[in-house]
Protein backbone atom coordinates (compact mmCIF):
# COMPACT_ATOMS: atom_id res chain seq x y z
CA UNK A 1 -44.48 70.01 151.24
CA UNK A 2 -44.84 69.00 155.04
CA UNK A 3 -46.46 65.78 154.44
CA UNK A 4 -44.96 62.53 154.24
CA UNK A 5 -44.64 61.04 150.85
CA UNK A 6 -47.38 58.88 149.30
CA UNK A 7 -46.87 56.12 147.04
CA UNK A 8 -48.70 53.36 145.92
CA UNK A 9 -49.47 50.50 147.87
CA UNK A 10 -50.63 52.58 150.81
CA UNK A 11 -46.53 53.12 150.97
CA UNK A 12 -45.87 56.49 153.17
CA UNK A 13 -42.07 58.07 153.89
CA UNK A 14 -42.00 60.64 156.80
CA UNK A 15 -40.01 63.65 156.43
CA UNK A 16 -38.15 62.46 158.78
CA UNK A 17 -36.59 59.58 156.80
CA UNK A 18 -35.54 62.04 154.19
CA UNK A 19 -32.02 64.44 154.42
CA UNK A 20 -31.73 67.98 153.21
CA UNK A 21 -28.77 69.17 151.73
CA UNK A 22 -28.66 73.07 150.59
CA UNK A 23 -25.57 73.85 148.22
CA UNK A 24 -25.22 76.74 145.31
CA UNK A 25 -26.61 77.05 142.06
CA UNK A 26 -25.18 77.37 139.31
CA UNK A 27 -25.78 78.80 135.99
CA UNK A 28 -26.80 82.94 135.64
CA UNK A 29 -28.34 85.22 138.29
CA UNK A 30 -25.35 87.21 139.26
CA UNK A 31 -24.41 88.01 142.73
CA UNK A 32 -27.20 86.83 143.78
CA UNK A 33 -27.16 83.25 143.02
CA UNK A 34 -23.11 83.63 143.47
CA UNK A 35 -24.07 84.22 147.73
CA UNK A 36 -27.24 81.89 148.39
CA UNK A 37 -28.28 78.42 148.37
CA UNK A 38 -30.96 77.66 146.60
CA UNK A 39 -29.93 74.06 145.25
CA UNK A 40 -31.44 71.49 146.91
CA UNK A 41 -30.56 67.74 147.38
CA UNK A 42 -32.47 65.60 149.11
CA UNK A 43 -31.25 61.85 150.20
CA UNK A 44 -33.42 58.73 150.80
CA UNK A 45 -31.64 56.08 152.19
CA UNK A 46 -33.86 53.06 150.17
CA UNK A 47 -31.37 50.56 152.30
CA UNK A 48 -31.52 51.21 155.63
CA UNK A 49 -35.22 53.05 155.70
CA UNK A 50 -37.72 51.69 158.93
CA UNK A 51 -40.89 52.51 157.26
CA UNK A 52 -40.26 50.34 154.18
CA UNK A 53 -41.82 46.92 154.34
CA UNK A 54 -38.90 44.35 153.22
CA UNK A 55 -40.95 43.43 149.96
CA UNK A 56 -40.99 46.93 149.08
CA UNK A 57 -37.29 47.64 149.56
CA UNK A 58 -36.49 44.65 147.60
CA UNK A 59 -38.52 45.95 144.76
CA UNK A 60 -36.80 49.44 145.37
CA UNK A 61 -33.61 48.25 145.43
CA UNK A 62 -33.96 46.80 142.13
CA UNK A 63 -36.33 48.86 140.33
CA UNK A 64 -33.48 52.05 140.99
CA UNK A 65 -30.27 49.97 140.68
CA UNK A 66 -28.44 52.30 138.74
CA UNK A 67 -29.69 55.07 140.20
CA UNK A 68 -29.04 54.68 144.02
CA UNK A 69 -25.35 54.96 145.40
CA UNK A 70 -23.10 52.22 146.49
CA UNK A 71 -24.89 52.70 150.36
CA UNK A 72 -28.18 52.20 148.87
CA UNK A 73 -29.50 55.87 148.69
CA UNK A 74 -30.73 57.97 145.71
CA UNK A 75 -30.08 61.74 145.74
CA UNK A 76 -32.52 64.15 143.73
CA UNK A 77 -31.50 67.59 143.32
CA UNK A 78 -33.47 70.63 142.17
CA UNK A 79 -32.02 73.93 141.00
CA UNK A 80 -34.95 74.99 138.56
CA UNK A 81 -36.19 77.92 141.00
CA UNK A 82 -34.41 80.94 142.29
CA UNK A 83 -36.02 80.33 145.62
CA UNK A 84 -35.11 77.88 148.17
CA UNK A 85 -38.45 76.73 149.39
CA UNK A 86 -39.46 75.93 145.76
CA UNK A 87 -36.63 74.15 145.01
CA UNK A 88 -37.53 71.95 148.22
CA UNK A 89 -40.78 71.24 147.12
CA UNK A 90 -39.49 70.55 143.39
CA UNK A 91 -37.19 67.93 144.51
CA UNK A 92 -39.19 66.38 147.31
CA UNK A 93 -41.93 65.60 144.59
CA UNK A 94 -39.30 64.40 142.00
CA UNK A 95 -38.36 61.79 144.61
CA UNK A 96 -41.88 61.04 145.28
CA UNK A 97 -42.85 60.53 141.97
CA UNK A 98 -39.41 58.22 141.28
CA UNK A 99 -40.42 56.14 143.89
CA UNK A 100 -43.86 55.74 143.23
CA UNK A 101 -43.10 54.98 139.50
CA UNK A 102 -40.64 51.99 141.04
CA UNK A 103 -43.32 50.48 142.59
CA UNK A 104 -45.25 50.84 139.44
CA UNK A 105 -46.24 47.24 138.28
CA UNK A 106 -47.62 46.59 135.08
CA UNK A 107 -50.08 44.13 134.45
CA UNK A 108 -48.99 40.97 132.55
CA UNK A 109 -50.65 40.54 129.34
CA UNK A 110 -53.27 37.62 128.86
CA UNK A 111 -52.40 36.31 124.93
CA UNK A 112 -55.41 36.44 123.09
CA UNK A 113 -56.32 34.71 119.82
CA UNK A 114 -56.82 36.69 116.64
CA UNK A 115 -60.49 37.73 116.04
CA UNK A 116 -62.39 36.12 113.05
CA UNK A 117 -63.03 39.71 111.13
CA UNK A 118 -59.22 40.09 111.90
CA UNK A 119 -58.11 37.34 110.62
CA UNK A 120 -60.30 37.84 107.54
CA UNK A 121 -59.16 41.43 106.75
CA UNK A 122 -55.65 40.11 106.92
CA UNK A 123 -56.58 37.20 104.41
CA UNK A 124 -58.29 39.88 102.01
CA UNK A 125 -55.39 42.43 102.13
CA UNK A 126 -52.76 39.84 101.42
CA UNK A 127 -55.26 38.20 98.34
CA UNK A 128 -55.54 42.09 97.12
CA UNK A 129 -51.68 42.47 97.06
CA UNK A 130 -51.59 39.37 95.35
CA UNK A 131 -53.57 40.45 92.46
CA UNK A 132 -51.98 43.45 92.39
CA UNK A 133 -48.91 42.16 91.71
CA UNK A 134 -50.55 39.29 89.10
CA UNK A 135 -51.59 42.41 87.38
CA UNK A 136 -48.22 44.10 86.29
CA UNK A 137 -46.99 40.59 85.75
CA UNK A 138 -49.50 40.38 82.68
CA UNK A 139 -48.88 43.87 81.24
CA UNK A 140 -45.27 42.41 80.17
């Protein structure tokens, strides 16, 4: 991925903003994975970021509490692939799609009144079970 990141809100992150760590797998492979690094970690810094309007940070900052560091940063990390570059692009759209999911606001719901036909199945289901019941009270 060599574009910035796109979230909602017209929201971008530059590459830029956004640290690479490599480090080694784990798990099988053999000597292989035991000489290469193919994890991949990559740090935003949610904090201290330019590109991040304050009302966005805010809502960052609380949206990911638990999953940001005490400095304000959230790490992602992708070992799925045996490749590097994959592993790159794996984590760099985890982190886009965490962030975009934070900024995610749901709509607030309007309370609506029951409908008529509602109300009247509701009525005739409950007058139903009533009989029902009135009717193995008279077999005894």
């Amino acid at each position: 991925m060599d574009r910035p990141l796109r979230l909602r809100g017209g929201v971008e992150i530059p590459l830029t903003e956004i640290q690479v760590e490599m480090s080694r797998s784990g798990g099988p492979g053999g000597q292989h994975v035991n000489k290469t690094e193919t994890r991949v970690t990559v740090r935003f810094d949610v904090a201290r970021s330019q590109c991040l309007s304050d009302r966005v940070r805010q809502k960052l900052l609380a949206k990911l509490g638990s999953r940001l560091t005490k400095n304000g940063e959230i790490l992602v990390s992708a070992d799925d692939h045996r490749y590097r570059a994959r592993n790159h692009n794996d984590a760099l759209v985890r982190l886009e799609t965490i962030l975009d999911q934070a900024l995610f606001e749901e709509k607030p719901r309007r309370a609506t009144k029951p409908t008529r036909g509602s109300k009247e199945r509701r009525l005739s289901e409950k007058k139903r079970t009533g009989e029902r019941k009135k009717a193995r009270r008279d077999f005894e």
